[in-house]
Structures are given as structure tokens and as C-alpha cells.
C-alpha atoms as a PDB file:
ATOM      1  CA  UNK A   1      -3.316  15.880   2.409  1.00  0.00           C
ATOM      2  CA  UNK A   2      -6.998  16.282   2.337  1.00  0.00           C
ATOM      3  CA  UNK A   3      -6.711  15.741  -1.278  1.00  0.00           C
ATOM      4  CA  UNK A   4      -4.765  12.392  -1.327  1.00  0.00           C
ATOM      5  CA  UNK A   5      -6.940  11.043   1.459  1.00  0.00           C
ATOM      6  CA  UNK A   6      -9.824  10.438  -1.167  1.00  0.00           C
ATOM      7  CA  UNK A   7      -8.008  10.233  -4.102  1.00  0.00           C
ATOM      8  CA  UNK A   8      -6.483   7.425  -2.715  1.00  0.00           C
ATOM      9  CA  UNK A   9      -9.433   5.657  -1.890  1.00  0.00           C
ATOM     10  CA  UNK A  10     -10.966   6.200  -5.330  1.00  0.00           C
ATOM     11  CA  UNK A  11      -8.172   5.073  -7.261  1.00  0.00           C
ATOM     12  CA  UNK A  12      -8.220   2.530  -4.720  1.00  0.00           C
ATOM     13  CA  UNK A  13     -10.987   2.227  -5.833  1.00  0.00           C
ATOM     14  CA  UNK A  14     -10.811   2.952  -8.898  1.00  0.00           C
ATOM     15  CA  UNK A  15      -8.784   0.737  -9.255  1.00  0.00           C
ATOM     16  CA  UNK A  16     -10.566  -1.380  -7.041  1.00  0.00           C
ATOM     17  CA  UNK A  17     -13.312  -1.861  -9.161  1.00  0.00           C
ATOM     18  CA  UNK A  18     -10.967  -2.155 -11.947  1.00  0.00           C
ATOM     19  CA  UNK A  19     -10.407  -5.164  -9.524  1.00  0.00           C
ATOM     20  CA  UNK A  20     -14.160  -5.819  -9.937  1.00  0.00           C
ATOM     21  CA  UNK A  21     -14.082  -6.171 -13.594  1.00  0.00           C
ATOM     22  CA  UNK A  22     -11.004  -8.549 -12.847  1.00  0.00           C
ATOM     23  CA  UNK A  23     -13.155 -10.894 -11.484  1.00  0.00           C
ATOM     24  CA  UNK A  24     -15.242 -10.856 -14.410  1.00  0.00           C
ATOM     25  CA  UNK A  25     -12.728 -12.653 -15.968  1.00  0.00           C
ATOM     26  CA  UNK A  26     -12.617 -16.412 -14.523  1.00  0.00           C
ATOM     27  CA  UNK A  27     -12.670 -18.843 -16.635  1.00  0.00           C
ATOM     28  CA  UNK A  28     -13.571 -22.348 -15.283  1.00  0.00           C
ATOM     29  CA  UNK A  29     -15.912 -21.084 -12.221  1.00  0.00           C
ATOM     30  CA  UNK A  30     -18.673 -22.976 -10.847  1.00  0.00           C
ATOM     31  CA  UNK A  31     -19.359 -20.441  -8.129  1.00  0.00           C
ATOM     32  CA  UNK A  32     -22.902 -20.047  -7.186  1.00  0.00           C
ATOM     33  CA  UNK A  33     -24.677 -16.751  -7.710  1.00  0.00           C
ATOM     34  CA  UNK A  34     -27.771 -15.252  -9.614  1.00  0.00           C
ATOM     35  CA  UNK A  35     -28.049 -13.906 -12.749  1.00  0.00           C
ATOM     36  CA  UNK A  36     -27.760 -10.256 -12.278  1.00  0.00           C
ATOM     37  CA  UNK A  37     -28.661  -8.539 -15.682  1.00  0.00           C
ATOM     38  CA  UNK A  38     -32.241  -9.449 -17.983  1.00  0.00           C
ATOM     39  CA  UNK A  39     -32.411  -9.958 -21.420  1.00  0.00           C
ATOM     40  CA  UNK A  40     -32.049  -6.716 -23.496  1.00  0.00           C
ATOM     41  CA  UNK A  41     -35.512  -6.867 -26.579  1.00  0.00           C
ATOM     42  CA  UNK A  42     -34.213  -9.476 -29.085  1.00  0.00           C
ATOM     43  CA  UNK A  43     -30.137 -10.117 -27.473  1.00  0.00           C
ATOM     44  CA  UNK A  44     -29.521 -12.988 -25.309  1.00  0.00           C
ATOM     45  CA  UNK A  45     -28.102 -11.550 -21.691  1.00  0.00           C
ATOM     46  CA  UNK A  46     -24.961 -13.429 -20.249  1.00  0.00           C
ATOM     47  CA  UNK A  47     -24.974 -15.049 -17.107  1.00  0.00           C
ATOM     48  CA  UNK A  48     -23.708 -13.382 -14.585  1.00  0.00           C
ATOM     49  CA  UNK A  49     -22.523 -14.610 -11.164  1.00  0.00           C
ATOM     50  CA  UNK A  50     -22.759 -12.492  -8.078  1.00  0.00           C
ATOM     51  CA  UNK A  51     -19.614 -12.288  -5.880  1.00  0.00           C
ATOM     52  CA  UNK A  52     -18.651 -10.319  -2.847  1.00  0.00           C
ATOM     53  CA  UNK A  53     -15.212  -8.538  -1.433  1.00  0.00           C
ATOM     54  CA  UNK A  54     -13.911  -9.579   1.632  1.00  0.00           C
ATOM     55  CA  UNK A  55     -13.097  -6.219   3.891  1.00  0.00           C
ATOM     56  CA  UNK A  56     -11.198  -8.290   6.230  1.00  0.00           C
ATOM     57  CA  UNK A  57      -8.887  -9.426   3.117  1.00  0.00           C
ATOM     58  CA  UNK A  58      -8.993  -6.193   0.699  1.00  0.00           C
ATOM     59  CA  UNK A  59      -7.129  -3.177   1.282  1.00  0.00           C
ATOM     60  CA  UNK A  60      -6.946  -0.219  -0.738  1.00  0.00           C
ATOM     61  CA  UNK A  61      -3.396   2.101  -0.029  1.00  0.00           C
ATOM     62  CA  UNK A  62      -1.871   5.038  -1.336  1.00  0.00           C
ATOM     63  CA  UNK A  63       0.816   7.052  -1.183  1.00  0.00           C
ATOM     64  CA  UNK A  64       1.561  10.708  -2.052  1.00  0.00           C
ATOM     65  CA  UNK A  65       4.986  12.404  -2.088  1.00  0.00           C
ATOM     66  CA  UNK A  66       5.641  15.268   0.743  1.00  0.00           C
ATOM     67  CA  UNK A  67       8.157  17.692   1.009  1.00  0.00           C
ATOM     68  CA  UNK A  68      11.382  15.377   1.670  1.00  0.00           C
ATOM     69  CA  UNK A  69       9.743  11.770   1.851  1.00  0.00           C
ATOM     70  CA  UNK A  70       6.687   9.863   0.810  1.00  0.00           C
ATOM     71  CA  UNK A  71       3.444   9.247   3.086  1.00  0.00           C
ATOM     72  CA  UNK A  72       1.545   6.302   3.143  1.00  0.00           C
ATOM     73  CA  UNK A  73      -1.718   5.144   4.159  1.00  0.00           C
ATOM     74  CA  UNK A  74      -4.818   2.854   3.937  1.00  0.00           C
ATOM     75  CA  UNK A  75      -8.535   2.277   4.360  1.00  0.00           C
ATOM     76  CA  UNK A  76      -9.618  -0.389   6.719  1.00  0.00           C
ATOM     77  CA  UNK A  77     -13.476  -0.357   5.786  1.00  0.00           C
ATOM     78  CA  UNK A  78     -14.291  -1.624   2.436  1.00  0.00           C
ATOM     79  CA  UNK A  79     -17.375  -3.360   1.027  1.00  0.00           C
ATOM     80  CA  UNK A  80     -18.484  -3.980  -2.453  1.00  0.00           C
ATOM     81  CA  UNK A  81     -19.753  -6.812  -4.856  1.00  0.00           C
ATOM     82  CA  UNK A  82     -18.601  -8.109  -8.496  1.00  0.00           C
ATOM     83  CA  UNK A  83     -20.688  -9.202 -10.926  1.00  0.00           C
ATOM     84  CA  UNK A  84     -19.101 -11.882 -13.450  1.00  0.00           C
ATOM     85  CA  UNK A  85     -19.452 -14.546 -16.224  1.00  0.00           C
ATOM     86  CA  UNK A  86     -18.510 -17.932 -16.532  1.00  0.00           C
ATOM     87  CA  UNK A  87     -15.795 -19.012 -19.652  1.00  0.00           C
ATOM     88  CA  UNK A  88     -13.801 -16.190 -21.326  1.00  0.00           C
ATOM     89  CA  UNK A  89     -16.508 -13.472 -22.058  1.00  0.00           C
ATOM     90  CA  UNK A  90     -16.242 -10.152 -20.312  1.00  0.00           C
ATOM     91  CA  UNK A  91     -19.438  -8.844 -21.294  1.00  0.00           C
ATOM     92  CA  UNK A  92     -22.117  -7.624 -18.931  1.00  0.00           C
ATOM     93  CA  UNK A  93     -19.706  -7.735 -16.096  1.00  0.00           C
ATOM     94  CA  UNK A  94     -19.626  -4.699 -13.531  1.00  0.00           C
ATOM     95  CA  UNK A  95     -19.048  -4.225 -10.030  1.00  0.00           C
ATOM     96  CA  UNK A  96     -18.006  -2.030  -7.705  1.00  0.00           C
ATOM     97  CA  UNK A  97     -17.070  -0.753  -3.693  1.00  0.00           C
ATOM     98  CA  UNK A  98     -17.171   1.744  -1.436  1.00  0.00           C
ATOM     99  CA  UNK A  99     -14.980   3.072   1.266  1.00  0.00           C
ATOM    100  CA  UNK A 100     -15.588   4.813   4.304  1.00  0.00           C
ATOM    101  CA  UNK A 101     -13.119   7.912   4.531  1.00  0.00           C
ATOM    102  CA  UNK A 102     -13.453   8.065   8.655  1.00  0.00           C
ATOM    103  CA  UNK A 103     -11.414   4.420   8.070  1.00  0.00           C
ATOM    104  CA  UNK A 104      -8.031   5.959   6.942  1.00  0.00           C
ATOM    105  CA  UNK A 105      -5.416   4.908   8.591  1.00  0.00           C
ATOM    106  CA  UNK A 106      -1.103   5.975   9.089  1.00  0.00           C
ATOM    107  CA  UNK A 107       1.703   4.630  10.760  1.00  0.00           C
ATOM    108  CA  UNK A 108       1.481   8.101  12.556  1.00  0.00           C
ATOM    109  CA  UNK A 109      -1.123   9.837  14.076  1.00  0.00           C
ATOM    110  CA  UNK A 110      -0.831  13.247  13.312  1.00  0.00           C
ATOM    111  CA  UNK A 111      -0.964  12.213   9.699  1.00  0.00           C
ATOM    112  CA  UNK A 112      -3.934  10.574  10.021  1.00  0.00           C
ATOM    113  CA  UNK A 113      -5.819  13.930  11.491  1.00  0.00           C
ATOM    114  CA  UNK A 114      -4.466  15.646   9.128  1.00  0.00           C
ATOM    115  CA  UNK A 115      -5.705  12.750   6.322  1.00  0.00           C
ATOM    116  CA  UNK A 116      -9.104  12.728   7.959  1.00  0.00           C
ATOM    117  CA  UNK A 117     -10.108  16.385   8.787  1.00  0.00           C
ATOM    118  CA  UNK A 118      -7.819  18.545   5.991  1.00  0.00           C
ATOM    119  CA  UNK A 119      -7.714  16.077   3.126  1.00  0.00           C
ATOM    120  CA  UNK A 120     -10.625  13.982   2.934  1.00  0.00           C
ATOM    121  CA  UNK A 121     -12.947  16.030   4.805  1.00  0.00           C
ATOM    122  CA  UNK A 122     -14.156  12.694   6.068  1.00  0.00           C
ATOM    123  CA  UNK A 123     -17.262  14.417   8.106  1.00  0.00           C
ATOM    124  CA  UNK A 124     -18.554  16.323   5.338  1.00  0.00           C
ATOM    125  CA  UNK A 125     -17.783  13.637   2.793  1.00  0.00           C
ATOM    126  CA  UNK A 126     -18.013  10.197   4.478  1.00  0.00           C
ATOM    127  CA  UNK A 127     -17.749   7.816   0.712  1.00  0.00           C
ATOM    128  CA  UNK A 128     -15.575   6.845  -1.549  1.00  0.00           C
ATOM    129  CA  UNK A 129     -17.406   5.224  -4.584  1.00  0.00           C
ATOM    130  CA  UNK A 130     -16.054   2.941  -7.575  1.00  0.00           C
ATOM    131  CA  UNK A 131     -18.331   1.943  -9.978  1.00  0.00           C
ATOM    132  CA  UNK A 132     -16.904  -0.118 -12.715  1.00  0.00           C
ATOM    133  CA  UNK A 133     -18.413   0.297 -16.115  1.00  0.00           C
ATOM    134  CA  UNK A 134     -16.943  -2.031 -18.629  1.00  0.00           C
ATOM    135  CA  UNK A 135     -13.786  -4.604 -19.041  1.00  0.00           C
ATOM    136  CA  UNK A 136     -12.478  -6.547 -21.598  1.00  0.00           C
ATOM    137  CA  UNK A 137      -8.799  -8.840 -22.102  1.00  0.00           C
ATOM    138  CA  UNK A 138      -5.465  -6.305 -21.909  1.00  0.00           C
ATOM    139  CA  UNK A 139      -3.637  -9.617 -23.651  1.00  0.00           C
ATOM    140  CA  UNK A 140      -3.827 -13.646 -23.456  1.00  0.00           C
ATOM    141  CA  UNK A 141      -4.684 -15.388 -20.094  1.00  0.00           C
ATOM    142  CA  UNK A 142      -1.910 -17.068 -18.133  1.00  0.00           C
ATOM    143  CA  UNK A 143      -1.755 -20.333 -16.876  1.00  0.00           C
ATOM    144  CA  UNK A 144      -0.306 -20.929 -13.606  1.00  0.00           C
ATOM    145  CA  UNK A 145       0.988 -24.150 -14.377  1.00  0.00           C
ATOM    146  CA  UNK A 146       0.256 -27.627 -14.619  1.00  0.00           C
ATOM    147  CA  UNK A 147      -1.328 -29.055 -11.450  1.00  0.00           C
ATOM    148  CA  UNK A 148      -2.718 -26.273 -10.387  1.00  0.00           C
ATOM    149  CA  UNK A 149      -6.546 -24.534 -10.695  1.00  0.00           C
ATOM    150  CA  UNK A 150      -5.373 -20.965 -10.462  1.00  0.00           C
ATOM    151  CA  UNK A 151      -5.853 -18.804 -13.846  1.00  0.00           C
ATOM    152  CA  UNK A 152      -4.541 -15.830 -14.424  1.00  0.00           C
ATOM    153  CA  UNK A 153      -5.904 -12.465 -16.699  1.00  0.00           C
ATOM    154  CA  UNK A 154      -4.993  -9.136 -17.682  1.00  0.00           C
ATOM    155  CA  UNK A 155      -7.860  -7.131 -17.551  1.00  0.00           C
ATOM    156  CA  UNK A 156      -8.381  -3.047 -18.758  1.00  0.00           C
ATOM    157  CA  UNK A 157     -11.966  -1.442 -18.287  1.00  0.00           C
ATOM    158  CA  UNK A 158     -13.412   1.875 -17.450  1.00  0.00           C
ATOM    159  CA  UNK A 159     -15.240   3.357 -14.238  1.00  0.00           C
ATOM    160  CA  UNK A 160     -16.086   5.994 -12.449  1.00  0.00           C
ATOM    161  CA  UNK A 161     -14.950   7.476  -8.640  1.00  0.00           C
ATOM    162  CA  UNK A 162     -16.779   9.046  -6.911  1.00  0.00           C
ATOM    163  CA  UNK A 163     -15.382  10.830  -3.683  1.00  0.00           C
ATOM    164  CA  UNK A 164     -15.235  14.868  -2.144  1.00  0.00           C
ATOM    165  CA  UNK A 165     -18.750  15.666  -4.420  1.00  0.00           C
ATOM    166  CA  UNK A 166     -16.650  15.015  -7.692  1.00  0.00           C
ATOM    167  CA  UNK A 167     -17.334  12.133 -10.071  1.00  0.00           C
ATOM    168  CA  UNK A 168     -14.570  11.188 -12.714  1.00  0.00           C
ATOM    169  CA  UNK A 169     -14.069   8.780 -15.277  1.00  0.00           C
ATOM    170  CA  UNK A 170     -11.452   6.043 -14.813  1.00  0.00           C
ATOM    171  CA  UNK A 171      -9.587   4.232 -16.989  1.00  0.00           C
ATOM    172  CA  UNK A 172      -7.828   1.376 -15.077  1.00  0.00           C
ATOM    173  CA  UNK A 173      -5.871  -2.037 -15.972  1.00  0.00           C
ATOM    174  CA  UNK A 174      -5.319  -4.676 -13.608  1.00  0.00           C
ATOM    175  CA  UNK A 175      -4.613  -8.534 -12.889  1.00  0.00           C
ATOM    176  CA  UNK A 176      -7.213 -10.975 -12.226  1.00  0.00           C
ATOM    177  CA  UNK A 177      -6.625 -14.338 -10.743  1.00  0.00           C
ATOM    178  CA  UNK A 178      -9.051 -17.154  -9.817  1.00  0.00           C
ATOM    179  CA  UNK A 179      -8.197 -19.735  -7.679  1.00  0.00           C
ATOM    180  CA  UNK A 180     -11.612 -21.679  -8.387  1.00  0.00           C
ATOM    181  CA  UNK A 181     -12.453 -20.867  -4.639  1.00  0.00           C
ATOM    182  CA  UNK A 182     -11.811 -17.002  -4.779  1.00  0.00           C
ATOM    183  CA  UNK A 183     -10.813 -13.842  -6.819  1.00  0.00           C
ATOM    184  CA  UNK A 184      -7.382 -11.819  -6.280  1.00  0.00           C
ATOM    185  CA  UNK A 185      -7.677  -8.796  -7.928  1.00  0.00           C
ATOM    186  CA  UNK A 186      -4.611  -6.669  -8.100  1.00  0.00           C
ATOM    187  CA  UNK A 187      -4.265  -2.826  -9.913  1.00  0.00           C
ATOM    188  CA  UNK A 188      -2.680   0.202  -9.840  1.00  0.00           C
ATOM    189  CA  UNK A 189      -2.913   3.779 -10.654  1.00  0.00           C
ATOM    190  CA  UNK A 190      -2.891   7.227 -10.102  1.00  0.00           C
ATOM    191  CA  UNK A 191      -4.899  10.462  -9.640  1.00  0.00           C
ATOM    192  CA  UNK A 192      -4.595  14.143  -9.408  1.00  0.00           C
ATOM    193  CA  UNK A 193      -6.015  16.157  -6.309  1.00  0.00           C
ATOM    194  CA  UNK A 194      -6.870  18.935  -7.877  1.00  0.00           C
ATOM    195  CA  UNK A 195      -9.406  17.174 -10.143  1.00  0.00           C
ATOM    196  CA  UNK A 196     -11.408  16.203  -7.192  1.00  0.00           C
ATOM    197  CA  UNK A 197     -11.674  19.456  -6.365  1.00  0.00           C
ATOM    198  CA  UNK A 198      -9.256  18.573  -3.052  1.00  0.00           C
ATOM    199  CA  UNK A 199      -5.804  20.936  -2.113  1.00  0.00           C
ATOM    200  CA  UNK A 200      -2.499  19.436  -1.422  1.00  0.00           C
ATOM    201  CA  UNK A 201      -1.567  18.521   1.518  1.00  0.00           C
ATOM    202  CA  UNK A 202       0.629  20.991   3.333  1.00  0.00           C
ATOM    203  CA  UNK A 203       3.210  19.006   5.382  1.00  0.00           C
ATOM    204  CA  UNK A 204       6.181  20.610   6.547  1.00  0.00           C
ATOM    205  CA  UNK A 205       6.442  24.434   7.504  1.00  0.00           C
ATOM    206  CA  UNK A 206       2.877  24.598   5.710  1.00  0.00           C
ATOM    207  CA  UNK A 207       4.479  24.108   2.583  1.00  0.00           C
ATOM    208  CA  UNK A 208       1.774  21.945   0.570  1.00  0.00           C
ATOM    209  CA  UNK A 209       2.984  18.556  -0.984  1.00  0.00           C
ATOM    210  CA  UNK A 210       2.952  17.105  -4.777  1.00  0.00           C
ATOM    211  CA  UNK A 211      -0.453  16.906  -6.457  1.00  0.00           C
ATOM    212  CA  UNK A 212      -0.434  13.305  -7.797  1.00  0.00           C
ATOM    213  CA  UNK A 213      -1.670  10.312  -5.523  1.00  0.00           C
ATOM    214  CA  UNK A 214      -0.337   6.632  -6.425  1.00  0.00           C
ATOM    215  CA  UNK A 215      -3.151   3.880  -5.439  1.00  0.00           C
ATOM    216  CA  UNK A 216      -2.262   0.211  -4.851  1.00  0.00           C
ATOM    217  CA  UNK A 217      -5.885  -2.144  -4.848  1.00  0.00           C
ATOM    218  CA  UNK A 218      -5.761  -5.845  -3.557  1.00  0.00           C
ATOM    219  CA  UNK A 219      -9.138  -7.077  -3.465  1.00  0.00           C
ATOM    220  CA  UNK A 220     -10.488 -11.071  -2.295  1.00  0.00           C
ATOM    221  CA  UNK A 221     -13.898 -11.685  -3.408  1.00  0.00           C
ATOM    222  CA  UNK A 222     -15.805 -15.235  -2.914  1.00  0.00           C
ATOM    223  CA  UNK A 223     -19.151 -16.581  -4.403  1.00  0.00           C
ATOM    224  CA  UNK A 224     -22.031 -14.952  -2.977  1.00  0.00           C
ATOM    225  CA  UNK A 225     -24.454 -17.398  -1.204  1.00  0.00           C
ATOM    226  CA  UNK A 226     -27.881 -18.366  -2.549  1.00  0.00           C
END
């Protein structure tokens, strides 16, 4: 349980962030920010808009399989920041969030203690980082239709989770779309327990549960303000 706790919230982060790189993708956005990256000696840096996730809106779940039936769960404190360019280039965008393991949350409460104190350790390991290192097109945009101002993108990129003392590489696709207003970032993925260093979960007559944790990210970010 411990285990799935913060797996979950990485690849929930993980693929969060892969969520962050989404944004990088928008295409017609006027949204104000600051350029976030200088110049490299002799290269021409792209502009890069700042944008930030909505905790009240984002949500990163999971779900790992026990004995007889699945168990679900979610954080409810998120906070992070995207970093994107206007038109169709992906380059130079990054991002990331972090999630605060005390914030996990069941339909029942004695899965949540056991979430919080056997799985995640959440007092001796209180963050979950995402970092997202690079993204780039998984395939053609699609437009939503005639009318309308919402674009959609398939995005794949790279990053790196951070949670229990362990830091992994990620490789993560997701969905991107802009509404001209906000970004909806949608991904999924999965991640083993025992490369984070965490133990299964044990869940019924102390017999531990499956080792793989399946992450569902939804993230809303919206122009930073000046």
C-alpha cells in the first residue's frame, strides 16, 4: 500500500508533468507570461510563457489491484507551473508539480491510514515531485471543429519522479488541449513499487497486493499573471 501511495502520485505526476509538457503544445495562445529561459551563446531561445495548475481543478488518482478487487485513491494538494511556447514548437518547454503525500485520500478510511503511514510513509517522506524534461508531437494536432477555439495535441516527453528518496526517469505520453483560456492536460501510466524502493501493500489476511500502480493525471493550468 505504502508503495502505491507514492507511486501513484508520481506517475500522477509523472504523468502530470507529462501534462506539463502538454501545455507546451498550444498553438494560437496569447496568454500572458514571461520568458522563462535566456539565450544559449550564439542560438536564439524560444519564448516561453509561464502558466500555472489549478489544485482546485487537477487531480492526480491511482489505482492498484488487491487481493480480490482494485483500490482507488487520490491527492487533493497539488501545485505546479508549465512553461510553454506560442505556435507549434515544443522546444524549451518544461514544467512540473508537486504533491503533498499527507493529501491522499479513499472512499474508506482504513485505506487511507494504511495509504498514508505503510505506503507512502507520508511523515518521513512528505513530496511527490515531477519534473518534466523534454516533449515533442506523438502525431498531427486535432482540430476540434469548426466554430470552435479548442485545439487538440498528442504529446510524448520524458521526466523524472521523484517520491520515497528515489528519483526515476519517466517516459510519459499524453493529450493536450487548449481552449485559448486554459490547458487540459490528460495522461496515463504506470509504475512499479518496488522501483521506488516501496513494499506492496498487504491488504487482506496480510497477504501483500500486486506490484504495479496505474496513474490517471487531469491537470487545468491558466496564464500566469504579470
Amino acid at each position: 500500500m505504502r508503495a502505491i501511495g507514492k507511486s501513484l502520485v508520481a506517475g500522477e505526476a509523472a504523468l502530470m508533468c507529462f501534462l506539463i509538457a502538454l501545455s507546451v503544445a498550444s498553438t494560437e495562445k496569447t496568454a500572458s507570461g514571461v520568458p522563462a529561459a535566456k539565450p544559449a551563446s550564439g542560438v536564439k531561445a524560444p519564448v516561453l510563457y509561464r502558466y500555472l495548475i489549478d489544485s482546485r481543478k487537477s487531480r492526480v488518482s491511482f489505482t492498484f489491484r488487491g487481493v480480490l478487487i482494485p483500490y482507488d485513491g487520490h491527492f487533493g494538494v497539488l501545485e505546479g507551473e508549465l512553461f510553454l511556447g506560442s505556435g507549434k514548437s515544443f522546444h524549451g518547454a518544461s514544467g512540473g508539480f508537486s504533491i503533498k503525500s499527507a493529501s491522499v485520500k479513499s472512499k474508506r478510511p482504513e485505506h487511507r491510514r494504511m495509504l498514508y503511514g505503510d505506503v507512502l510513509e507520508a511523515e518521513e517522506y512528505p513530496d511527490i515531485d515531477f519534473r518534466v524534461t523534454s516533449v515533442e508531437p506523438d502525431g498531427e494536432s486535432v482540430d476540434a471543429g469548426p466554430g470552435r477555439r479548442e485545439k487538440d495535441w498528442r504529446l510524448r516527453g520524458r521526466g523524472v519522479l521523484e517520491m520515497h528518496g528515489t528519483r526515476r526517469a519517466f517516459p510519459l505520453s499524453f493529450r493536450l488541449t487548449d481552449t485559448g483560456t486554459n490547458l487540459y492536460i490528460r495522461g496515463k501510466g504506470s509504475i512499479s513499487l518496488s522501483d521506488f524502493g516501496m513494499s506492496r501493500p498487504k491488504i487482506l489476511l496480510l497477504v501483500p497486493g500486486g506490484d504495479r500502480v496505474k496513474i490517471a493525471i487531469r491537470l487545468v493550468a491558466s496564464p500566469a499573471p504579470r
